[in-house]
C-alpha atoms as a PDB file:
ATOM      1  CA  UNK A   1      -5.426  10.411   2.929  1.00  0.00           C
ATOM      2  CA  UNK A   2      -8.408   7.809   2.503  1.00  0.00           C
ATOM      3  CA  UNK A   3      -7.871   6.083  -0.739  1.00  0.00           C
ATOM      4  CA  UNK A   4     -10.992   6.753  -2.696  1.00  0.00           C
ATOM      5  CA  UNK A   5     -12.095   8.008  -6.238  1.00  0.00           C
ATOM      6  CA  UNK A   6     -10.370  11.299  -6.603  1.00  0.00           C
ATOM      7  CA  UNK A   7     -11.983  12.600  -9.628  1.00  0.00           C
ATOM      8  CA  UNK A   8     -10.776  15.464 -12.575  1.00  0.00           C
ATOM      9  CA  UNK A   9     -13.261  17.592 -13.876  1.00  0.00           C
ATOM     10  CA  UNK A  10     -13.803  15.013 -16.733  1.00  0.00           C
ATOM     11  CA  UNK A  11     -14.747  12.599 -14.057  1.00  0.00           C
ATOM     12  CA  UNK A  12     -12.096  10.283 -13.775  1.00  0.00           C
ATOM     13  CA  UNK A  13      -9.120   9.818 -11.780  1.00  0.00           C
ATOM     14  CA  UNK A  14      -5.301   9.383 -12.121  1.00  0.00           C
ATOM     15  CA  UNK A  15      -4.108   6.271 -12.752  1.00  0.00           C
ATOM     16  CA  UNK A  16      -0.274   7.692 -11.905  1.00  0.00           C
ATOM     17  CA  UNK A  17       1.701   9.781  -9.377  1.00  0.00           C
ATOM     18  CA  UNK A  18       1.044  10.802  -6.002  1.00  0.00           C
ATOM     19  CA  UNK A  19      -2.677  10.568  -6.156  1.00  0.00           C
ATOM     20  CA  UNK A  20      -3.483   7.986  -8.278  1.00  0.00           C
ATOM     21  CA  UNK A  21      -6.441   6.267  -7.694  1.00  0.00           C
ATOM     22  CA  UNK A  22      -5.743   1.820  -6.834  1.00  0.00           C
ATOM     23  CA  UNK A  23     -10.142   0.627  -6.680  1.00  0.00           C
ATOM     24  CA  UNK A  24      -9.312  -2.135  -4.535  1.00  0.00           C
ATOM     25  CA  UNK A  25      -7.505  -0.052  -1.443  1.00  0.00           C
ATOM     26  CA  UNK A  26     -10.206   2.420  -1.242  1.00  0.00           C
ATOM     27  CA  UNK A  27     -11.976  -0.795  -1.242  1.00  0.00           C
ATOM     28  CA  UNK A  28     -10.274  -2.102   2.076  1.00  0.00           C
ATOM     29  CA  UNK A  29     -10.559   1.655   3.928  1.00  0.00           C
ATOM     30  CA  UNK A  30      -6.904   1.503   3.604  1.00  0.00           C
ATOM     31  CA  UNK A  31      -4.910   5.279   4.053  1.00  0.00           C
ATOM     32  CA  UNK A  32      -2.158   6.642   3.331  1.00  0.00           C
ATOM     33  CA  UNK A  33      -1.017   8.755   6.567  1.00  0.00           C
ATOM     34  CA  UNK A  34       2.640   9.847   5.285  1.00  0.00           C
ATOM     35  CA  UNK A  35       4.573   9.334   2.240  1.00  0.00           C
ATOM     36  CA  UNK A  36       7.793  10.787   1.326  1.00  0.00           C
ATOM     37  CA  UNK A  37      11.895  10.238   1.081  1.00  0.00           C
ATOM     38  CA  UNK A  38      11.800   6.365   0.782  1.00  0.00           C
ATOM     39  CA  UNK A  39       9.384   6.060   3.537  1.00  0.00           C
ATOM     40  CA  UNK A  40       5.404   5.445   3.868  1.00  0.00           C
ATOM     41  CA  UNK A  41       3.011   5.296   6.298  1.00  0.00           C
ATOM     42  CA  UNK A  42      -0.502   3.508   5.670  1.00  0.00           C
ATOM     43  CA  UNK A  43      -2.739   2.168   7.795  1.00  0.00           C
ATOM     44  CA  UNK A  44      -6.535   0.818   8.081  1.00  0.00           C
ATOM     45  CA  UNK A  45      -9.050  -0.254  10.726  1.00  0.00           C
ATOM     46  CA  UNK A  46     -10.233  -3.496  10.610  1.00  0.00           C
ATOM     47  CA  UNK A  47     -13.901  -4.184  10.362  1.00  0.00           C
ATOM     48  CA  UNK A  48     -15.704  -7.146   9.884  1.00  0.00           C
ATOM     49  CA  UNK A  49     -15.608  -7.796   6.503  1.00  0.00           C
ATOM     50  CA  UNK A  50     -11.728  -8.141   6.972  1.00  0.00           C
ATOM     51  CA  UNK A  51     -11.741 -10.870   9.572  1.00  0.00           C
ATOM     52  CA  UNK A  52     -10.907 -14.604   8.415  1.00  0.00           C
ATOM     53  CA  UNK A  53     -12.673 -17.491  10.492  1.00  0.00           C
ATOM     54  CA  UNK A  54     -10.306 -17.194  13.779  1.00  0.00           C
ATOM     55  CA  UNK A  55     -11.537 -13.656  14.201  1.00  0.00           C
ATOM     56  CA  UNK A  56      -8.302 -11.471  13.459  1.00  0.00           C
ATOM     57  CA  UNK A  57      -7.181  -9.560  10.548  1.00  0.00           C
ATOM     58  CA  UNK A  58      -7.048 -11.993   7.426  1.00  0.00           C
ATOM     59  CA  UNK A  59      -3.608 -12.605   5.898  1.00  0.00           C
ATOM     60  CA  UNK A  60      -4.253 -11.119   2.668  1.00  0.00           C
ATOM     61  CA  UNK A  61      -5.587  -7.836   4.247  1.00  0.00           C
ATOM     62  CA  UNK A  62      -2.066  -7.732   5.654  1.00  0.00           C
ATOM     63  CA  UNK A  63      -0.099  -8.946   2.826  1.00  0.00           C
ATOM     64  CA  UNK A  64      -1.427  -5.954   0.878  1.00  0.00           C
ATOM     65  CA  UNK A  65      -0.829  -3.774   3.626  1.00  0.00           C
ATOM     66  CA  UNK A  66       2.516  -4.703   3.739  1.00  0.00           C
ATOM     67  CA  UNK A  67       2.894  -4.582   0.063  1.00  0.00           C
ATOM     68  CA  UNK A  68       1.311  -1.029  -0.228  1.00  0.00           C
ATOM     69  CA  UNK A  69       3.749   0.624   2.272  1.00  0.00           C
ATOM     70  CA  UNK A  70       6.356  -0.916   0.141  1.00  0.00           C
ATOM     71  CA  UNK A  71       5.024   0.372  -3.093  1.00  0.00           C
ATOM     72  CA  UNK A  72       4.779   3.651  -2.075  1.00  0.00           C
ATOM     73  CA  UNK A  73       8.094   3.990  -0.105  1.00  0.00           C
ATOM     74  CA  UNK A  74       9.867   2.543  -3.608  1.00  0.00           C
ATOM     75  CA  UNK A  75       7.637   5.199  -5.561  1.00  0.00           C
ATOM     76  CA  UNK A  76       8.468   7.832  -3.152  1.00  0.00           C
ATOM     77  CA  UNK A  77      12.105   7.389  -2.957  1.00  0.00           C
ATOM     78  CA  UNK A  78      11.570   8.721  -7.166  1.00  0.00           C
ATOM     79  CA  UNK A  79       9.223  10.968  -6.896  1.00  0.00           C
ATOM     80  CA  UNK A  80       5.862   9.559  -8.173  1.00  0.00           C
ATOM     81  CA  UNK A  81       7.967   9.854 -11.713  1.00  0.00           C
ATOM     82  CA  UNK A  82       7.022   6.490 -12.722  1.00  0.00           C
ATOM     83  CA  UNK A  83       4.694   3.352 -10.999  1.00  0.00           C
ATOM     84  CA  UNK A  84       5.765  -0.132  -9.135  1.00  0.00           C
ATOM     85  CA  UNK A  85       4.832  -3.719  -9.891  1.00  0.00           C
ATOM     86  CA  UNK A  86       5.464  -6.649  -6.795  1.00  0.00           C
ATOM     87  CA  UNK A  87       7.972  -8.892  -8.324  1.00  0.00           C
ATOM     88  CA  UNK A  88       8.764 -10.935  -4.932  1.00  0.00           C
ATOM     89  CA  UNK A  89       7.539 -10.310  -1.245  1.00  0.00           C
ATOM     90  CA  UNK A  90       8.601 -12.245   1.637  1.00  0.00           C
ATOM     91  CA  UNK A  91       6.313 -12.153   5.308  1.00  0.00           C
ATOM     92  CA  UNK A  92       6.680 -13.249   8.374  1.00  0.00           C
ATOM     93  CA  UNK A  93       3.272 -13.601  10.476  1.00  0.00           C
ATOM     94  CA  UNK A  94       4.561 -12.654  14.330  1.00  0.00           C
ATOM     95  CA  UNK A  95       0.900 -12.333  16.013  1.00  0.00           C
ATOM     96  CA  UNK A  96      -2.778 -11.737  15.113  1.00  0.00           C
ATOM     97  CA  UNK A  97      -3.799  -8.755  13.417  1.00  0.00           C
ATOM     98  CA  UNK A  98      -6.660  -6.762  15.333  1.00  0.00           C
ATOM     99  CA  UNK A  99      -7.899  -3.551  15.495  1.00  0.00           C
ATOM    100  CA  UNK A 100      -5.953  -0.493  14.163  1.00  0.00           C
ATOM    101  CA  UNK A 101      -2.936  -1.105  12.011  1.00  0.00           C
ATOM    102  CA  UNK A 102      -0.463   0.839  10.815  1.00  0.00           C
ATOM    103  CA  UNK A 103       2.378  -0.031   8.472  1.00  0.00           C
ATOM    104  CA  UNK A 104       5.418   1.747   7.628  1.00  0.00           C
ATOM    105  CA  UNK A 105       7.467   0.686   4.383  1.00  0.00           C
ATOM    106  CA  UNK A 106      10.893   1.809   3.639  1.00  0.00           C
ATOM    107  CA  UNK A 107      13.453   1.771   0.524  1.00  0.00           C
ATOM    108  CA  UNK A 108      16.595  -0.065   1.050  1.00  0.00           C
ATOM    109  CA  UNK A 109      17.774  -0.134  -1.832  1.00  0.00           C
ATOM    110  CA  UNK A 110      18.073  -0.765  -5.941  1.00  0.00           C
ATOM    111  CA  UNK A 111      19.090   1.479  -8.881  1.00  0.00           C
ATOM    112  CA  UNK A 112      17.145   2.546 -11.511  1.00  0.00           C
ATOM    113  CA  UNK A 113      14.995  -0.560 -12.590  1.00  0.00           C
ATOM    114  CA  UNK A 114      14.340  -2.119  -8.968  1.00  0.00           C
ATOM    115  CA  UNK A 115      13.642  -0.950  -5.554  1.00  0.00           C
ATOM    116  CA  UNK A 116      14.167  -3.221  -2.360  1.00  0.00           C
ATOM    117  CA  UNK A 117      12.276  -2.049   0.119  1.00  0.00           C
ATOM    118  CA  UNK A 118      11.287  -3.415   3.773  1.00  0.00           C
ATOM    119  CA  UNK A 119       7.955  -3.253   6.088  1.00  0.00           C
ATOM    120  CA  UNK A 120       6.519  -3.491   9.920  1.00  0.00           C
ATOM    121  CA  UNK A 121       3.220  -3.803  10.506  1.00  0.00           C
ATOM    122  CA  UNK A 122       1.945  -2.864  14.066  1.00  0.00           C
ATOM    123  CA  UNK A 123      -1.475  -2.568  15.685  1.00  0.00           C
ATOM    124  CA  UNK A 124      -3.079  -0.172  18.194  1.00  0.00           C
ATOM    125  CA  UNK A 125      -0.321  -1.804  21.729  1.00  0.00           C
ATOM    126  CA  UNK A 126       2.643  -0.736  19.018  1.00  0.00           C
ATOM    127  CA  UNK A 127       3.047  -4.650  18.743  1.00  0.00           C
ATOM    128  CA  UNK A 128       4.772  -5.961  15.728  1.00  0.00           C
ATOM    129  CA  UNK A 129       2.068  -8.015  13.977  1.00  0.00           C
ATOM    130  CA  UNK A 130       3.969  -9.081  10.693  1.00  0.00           C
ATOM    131  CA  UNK A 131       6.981  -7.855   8.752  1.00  0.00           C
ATOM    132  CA  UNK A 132       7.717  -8.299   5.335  1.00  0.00           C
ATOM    133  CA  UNK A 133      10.637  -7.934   2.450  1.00  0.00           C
ATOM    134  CA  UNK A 134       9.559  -6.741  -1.370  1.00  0.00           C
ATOM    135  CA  UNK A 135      11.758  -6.522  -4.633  1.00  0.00           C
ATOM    136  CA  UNK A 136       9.438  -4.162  -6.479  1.00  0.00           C
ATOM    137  CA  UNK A 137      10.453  -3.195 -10.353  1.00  0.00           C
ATOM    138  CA  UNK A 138       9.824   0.165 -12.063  1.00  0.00           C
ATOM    139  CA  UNK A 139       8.038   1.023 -14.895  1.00  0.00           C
ATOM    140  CA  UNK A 140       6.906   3.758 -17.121  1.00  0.00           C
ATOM    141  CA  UNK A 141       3.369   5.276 -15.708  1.00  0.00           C
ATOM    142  CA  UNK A 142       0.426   4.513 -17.060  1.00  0.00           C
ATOM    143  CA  UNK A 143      -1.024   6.108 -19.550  1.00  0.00           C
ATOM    144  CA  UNK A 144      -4.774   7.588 -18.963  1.00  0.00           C
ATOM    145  CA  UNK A 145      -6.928   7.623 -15.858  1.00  0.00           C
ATOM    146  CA  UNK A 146      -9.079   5.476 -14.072  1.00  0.00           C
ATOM    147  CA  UNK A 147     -12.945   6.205 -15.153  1.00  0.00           C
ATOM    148  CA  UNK A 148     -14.498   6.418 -11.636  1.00  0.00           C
ATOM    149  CA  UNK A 149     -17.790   5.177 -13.497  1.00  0.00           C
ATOM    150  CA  UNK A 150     -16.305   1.687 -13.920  1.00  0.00           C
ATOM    151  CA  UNK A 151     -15.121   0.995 -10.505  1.00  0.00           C
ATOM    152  CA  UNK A 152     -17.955   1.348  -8.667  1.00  0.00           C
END
């Protein structure tokens, strides 16, 4: 599923649970392909606008890919009952990031207030491009919606 504005009939979107609306990753083009039992798939295709100088992926494009396969693999592994903050990420950079890629997040771990969680991010050859380590911590959702008039 495309991130992108996925509006109530009052015009706004959740800010919470399983299709909860995040601006900037609808933003990027980034999607989520699979998403359930600790594990998540997302994935985007690169485009211009996502290059840095040398002509590959730039490193905060895959940071937050990383970081949003993580997310949702911790939010998964509870059901969308409450949201994720990043409180520490680790990366390693393996190879340039081009094309297609495709990252797939997994909980390792934690109890009720933190979630470890791991990623591998691969492009189009199956190539590992980067891999990365996240302590997220849970939270209570948020309360309201995101007014699809004000991220535009």
């Amino acid at each position: 599923m495309l991130w992108r504005t996925i509006q109530d009939e009052s015009g706004v979107a959740p800010a919470s649970g399983p299709e909860r609306h995040v601006p900037f990753l609808g933003l990027l083009g980034m999607r989520r392909e699979r998403v359930g039992g600790g594990e998540a798939v997302v994935a985007i295709d690169l485009h211009p606008e996502l290059l840095n100088n040398h002509g590959a992926g730039h490193g905060g494009v895959v940071m937050t890919l990383l970081d949003s396969a993580m997310a949702n693999a911790a939010l998964s592994r509870i059901d969308f009952a409450r949201e994720v903050v990043t409180i520490d990420m680790h990366i390693g950079f393996m190879r340039p990031a081009a094309g297609r890629l495709r990252a797939t997040g997994r909980a390792t771990g934690g109890g009720r207030s933190v979630c470890f969680c791991e990623a591998e991010l691969v492009d189009d050859s199956g190539e590992v491009v980067a891999k990365a380590m996240g302590t997220f911590r849970y939270r209570a959702p948020v309360d309201g919606r995101v007014d699809a008039a004000t991220v535009r």
